[in-house]
N, C-alpha and C. Protein backbone atom coordinates (compact mmCIF):
# COMPACT_ATOMS: atom_id res chain seq x y z
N UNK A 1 -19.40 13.99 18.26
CA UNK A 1 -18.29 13.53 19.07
C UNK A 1 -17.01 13.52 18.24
N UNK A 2 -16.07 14.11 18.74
CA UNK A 2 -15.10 14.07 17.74
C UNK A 2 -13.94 12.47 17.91
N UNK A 3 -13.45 12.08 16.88
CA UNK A 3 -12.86 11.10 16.35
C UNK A 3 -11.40 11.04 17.30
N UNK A 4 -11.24 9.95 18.70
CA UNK A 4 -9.78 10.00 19.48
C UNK A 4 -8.73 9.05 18.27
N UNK A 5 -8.98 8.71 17.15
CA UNK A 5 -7.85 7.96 16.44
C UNK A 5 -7.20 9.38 16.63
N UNK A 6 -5.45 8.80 16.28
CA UNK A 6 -4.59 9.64 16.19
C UNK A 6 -3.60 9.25 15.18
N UNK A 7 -3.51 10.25 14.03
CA UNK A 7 -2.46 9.82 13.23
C UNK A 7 -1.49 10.31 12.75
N UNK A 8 -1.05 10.86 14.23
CA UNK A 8 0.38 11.70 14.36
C UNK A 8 1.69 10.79 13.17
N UNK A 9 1.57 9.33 13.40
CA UNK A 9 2.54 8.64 12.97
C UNK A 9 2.37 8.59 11.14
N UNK A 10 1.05 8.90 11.16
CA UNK A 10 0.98 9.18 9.48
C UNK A 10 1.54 10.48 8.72
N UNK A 11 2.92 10.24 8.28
CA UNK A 11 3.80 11.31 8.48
C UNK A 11 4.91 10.75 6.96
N UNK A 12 4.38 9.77 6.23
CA UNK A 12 4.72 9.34 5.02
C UNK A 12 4.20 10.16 3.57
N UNK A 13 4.80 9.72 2.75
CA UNK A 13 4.37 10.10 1.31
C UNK A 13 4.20 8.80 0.22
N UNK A 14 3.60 8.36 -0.07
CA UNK A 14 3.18 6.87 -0.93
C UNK A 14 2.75 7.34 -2.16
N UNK A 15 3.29 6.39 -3.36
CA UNK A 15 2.75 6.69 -4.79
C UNK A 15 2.31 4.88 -4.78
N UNK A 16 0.75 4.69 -5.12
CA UNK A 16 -0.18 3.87 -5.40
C UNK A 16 -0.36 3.81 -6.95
N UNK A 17 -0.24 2.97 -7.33
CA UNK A 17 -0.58 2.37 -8.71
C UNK A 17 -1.09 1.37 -8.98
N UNK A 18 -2.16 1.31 -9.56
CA UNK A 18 -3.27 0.60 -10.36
C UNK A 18 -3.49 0.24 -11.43
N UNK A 19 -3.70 -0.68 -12.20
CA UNK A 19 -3.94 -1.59 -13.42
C UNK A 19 -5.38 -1.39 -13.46
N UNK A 20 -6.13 -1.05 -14.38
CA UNK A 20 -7.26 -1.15 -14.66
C UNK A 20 -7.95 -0.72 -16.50
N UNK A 21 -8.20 -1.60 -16.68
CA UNK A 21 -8.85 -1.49 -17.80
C UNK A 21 -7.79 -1.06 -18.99
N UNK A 22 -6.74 -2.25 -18.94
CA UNK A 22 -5.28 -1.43 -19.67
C UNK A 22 -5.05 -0.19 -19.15
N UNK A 23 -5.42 0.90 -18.60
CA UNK A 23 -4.86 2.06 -18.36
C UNK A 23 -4.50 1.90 -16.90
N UNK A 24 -3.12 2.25 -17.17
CA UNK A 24 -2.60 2.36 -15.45
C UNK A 24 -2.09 3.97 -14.58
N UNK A 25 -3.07 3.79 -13.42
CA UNK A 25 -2.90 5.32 -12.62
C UNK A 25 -1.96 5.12 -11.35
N UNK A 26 -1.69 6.94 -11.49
CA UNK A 26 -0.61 6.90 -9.98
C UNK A 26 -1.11 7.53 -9.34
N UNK A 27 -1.35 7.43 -8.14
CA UNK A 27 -1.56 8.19 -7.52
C UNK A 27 -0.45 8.66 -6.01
N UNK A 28 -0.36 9.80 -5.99
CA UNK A 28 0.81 10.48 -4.71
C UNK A 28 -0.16 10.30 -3.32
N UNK A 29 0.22 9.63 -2.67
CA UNK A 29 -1.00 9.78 -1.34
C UNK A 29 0.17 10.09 -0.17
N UNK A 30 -0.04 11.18 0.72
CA UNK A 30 0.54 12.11 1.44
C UNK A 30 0.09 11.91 2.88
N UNK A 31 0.37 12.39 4.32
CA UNK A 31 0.45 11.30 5.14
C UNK A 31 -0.21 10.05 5.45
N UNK A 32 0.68 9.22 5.35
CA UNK A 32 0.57 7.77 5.10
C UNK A 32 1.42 7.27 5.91
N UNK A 33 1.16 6.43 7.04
CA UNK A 33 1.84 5.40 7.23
C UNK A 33 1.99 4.20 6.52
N UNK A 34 3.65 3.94 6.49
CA UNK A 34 4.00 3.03 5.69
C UNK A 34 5.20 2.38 6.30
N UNK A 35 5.00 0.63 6.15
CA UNK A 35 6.20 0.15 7.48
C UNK A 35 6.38 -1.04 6.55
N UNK A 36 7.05 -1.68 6.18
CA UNK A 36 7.49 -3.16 5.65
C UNK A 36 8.44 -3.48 6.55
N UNK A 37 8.89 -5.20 6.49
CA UNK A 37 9.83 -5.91 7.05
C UNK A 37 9.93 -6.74 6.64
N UNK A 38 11.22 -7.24 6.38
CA UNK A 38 11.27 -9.08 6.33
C UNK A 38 11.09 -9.91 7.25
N UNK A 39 10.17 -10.91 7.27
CA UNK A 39 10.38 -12.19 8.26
C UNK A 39 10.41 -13.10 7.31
N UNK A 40 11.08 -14.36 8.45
CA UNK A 40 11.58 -15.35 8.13
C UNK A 40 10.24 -16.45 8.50
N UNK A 41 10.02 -17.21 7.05
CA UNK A 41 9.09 -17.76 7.47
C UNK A 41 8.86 -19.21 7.08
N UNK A 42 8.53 -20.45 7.83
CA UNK A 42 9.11 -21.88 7.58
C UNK A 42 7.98 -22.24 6.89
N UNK A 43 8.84 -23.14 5.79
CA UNK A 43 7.94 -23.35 5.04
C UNK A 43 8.38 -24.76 4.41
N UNK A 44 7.98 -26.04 3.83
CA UNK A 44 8.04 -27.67 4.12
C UNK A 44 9.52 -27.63 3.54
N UNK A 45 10.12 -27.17 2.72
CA UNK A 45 11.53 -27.35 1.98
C UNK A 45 12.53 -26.54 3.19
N UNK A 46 12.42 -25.95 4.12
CA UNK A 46 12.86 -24.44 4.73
C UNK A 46 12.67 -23.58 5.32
N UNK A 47 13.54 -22.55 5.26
CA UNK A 47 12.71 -21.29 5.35
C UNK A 47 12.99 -20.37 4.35
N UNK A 48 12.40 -19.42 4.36
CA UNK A 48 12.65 -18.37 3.32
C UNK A 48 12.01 -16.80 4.01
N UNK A 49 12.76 -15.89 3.10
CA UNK A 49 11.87 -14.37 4.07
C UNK A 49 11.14 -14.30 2.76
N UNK A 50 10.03 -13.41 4.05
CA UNK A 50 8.64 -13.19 3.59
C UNK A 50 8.45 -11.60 3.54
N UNK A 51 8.38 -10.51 2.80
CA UNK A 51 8.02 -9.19 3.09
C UNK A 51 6.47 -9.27 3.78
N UNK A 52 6.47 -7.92 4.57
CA UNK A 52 5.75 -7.88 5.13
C UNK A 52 5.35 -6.26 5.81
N UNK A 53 3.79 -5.72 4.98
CA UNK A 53 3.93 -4.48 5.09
C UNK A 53 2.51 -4.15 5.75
N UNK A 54 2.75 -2.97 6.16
CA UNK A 54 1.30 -2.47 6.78
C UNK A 54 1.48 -0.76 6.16
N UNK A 55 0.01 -0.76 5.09
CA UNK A 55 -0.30 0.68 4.89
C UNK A 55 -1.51 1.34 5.53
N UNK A 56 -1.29 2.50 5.66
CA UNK A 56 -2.44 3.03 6.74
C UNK A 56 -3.08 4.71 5.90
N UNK A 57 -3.99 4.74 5.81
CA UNK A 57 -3.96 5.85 4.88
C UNK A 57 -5.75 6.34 5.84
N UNK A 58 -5.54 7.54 6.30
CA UNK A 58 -6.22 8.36 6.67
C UNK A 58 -7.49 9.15 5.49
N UNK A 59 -8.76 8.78 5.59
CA UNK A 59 -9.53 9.03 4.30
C UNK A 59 -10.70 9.04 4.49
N UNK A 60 -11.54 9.78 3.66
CA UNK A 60 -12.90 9.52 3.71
C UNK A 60 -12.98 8.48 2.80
N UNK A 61 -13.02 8.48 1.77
CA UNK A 61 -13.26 7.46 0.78
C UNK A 61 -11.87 6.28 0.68
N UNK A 62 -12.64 5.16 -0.39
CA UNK A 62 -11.32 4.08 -0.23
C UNK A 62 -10.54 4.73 -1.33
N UNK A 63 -9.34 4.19 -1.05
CA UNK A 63 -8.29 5.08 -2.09
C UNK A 63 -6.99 3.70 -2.42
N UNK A 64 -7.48 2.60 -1.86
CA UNK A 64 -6.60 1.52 -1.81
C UNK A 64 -7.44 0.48 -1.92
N UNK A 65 -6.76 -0.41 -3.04
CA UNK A 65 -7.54 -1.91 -3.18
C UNK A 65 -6.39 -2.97 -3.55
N UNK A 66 -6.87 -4.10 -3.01
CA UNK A 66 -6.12 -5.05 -3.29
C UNK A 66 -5.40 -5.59 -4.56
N UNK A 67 -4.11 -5.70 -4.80
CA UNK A 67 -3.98 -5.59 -6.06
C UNK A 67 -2.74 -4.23 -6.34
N UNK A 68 -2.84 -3.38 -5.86
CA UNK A 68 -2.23 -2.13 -6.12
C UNK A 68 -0.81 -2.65 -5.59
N UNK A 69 0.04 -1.77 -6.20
CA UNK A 69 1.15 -1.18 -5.96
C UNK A 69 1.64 -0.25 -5.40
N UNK A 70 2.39 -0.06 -4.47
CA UNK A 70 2.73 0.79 -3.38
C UNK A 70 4.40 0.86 -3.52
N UNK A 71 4.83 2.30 -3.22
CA UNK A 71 6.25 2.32 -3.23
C UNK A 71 6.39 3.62 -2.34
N UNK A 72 7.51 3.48 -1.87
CA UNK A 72 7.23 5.07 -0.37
C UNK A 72 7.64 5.87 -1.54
N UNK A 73 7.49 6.91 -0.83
CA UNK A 73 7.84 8.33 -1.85
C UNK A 73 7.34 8.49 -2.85
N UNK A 74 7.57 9.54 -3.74
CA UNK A 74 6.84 10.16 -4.78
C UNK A 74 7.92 9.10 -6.19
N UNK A 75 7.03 8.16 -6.40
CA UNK A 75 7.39 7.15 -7.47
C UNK A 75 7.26 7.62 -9.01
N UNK A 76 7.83 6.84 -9.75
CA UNK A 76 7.68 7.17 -11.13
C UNK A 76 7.06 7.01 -12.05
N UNK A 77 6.46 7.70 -12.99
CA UNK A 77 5.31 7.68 -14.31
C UNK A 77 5.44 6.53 -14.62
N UNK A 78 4.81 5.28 -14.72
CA UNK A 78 5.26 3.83 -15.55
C UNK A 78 4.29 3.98 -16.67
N UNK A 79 5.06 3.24 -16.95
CA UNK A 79 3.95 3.47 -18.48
C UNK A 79 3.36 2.01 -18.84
N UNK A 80 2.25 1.35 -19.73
CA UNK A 80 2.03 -0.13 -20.56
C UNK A 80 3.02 -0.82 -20.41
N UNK A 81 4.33 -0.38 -21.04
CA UNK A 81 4.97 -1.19 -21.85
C UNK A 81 6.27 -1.69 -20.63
N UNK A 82 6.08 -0.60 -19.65
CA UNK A 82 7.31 -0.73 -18.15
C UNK A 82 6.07 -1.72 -17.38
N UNK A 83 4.90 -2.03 -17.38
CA UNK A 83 4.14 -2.60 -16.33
C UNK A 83 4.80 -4.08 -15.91
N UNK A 84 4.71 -5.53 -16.53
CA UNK A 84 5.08 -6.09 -16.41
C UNK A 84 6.39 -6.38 -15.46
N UNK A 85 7.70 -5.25 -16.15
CA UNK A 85 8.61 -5.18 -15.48
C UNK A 85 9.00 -4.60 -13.78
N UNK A 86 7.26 -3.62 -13.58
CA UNK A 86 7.11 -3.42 -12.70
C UNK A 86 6.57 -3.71 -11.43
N UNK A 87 7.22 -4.78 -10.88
CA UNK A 87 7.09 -5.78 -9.93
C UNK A 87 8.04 -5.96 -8.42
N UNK A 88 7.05 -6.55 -7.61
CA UNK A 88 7.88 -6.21 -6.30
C UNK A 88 9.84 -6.88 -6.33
N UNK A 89 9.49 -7.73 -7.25
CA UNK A 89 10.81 -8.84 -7.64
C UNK A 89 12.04 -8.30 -8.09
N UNK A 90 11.35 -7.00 -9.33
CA UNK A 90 12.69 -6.22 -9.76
C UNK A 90 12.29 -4.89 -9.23
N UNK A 91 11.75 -4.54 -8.56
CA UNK A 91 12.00 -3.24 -8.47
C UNK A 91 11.73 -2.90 -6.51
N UNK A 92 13.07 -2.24 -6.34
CA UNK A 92 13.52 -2.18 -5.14
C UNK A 92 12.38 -1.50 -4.32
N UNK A 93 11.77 -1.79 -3.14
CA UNK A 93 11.03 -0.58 -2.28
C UNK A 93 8.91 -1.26 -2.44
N UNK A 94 9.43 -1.83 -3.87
CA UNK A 94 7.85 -1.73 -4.42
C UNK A 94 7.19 -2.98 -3.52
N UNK A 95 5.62 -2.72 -3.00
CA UNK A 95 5.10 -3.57 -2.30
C UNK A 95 3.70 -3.74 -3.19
N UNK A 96 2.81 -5.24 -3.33
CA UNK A 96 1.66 -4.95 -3.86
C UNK A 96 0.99 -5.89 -2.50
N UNK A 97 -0.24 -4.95 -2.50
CA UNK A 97 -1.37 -5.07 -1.53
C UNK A 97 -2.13 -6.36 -1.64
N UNK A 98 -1.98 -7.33 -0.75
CA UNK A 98 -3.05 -8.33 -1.39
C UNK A 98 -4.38 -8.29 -0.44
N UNK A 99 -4.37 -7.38 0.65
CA UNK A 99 -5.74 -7.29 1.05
C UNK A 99 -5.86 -5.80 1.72
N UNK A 100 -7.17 -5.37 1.65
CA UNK A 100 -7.46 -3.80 1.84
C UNK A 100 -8.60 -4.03 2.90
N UNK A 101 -8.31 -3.19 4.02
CA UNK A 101 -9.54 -3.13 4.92
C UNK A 101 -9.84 -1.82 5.27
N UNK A 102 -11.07 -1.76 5.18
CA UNK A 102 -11.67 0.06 5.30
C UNK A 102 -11.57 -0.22 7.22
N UNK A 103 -11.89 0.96 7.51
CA UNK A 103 -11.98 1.26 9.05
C UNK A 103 -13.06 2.20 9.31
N UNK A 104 -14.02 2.12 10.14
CA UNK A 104 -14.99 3.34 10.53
C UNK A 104 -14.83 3.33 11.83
N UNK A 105 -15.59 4.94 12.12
CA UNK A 105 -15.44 5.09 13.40
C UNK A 105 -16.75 6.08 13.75
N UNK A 106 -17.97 5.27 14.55
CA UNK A 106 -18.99 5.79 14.55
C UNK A 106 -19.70 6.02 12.81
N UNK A 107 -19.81 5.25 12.54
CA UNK A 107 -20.47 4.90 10.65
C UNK A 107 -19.49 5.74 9.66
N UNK A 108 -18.21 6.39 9.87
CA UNK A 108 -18.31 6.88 8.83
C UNK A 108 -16.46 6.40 8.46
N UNK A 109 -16.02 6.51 7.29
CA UNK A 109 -14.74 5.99 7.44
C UNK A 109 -13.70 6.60 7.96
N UNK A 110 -12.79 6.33 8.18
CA UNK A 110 -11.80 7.03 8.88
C UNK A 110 -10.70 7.00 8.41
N UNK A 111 -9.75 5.22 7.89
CA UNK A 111 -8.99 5.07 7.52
C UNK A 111 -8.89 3.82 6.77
N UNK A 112 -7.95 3.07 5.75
CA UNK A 112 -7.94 2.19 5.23
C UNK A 112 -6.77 1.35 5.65
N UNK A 113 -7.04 0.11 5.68
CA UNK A 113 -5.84 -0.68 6.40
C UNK A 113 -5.38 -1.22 4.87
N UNK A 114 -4.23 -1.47 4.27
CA UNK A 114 -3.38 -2.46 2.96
C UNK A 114 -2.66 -3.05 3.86
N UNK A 115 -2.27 -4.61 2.88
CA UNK A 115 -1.44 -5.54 3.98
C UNK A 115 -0.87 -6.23 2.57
């Protein structure tokens, strides 16, 4: 039976980066939906905005885990010694994933949800 998802709207380009084992990877991942926003969100002192993103990545295998770094477009080589500095705080665009959900469709995967 073939698969009715449709992911006409996955029509992005995402560079993913990972921390692992001191060595950090990039990876270019190619259509991708990718959407952030600010909301405003109340909180006991206030309010304050909150980013707020949804990645969608079309895949057999997982290719996204919680934890990662996400920036649209084809992002730049960071290196050890840039990691630290490379954070959603100083650096414009950059989102990190704090939860990853796989998706199947009929047992097999289809797509990965980042949030």
């Amino acid at each position: 039976m073939m698969n009715p998802l449709c992911y006409s709207l996955c029509d992005k380009t995402v560079t993913v980066y990972r921390r692992e084992n001191g060595k950090i990877t990039r990876n270019v991942l190619e259509n991708a939906f990718f959407q952030w926003s600010k909301a405003l969100k109340s909180e006991e002192y206030g309010c304050a905005y909150q980013v707020e993103a949804l990645l969608i990545v079309p895949c057999t295998e997982l290719c996204i885990y919680p934890g990662d770094r996400v920036l649209e477009g084809v992002g730049p080589e960071v290196s050890e010694d840039e990691w630290d500095r490379f954070v959603p705080a100083l650096v414009q665009g950059l989102y990190r994933l704090s939860s990853v959900k796989p998706c199947y469709w009929q047992g097999a995967l289809c797509h990965v949800e980042g949030r």
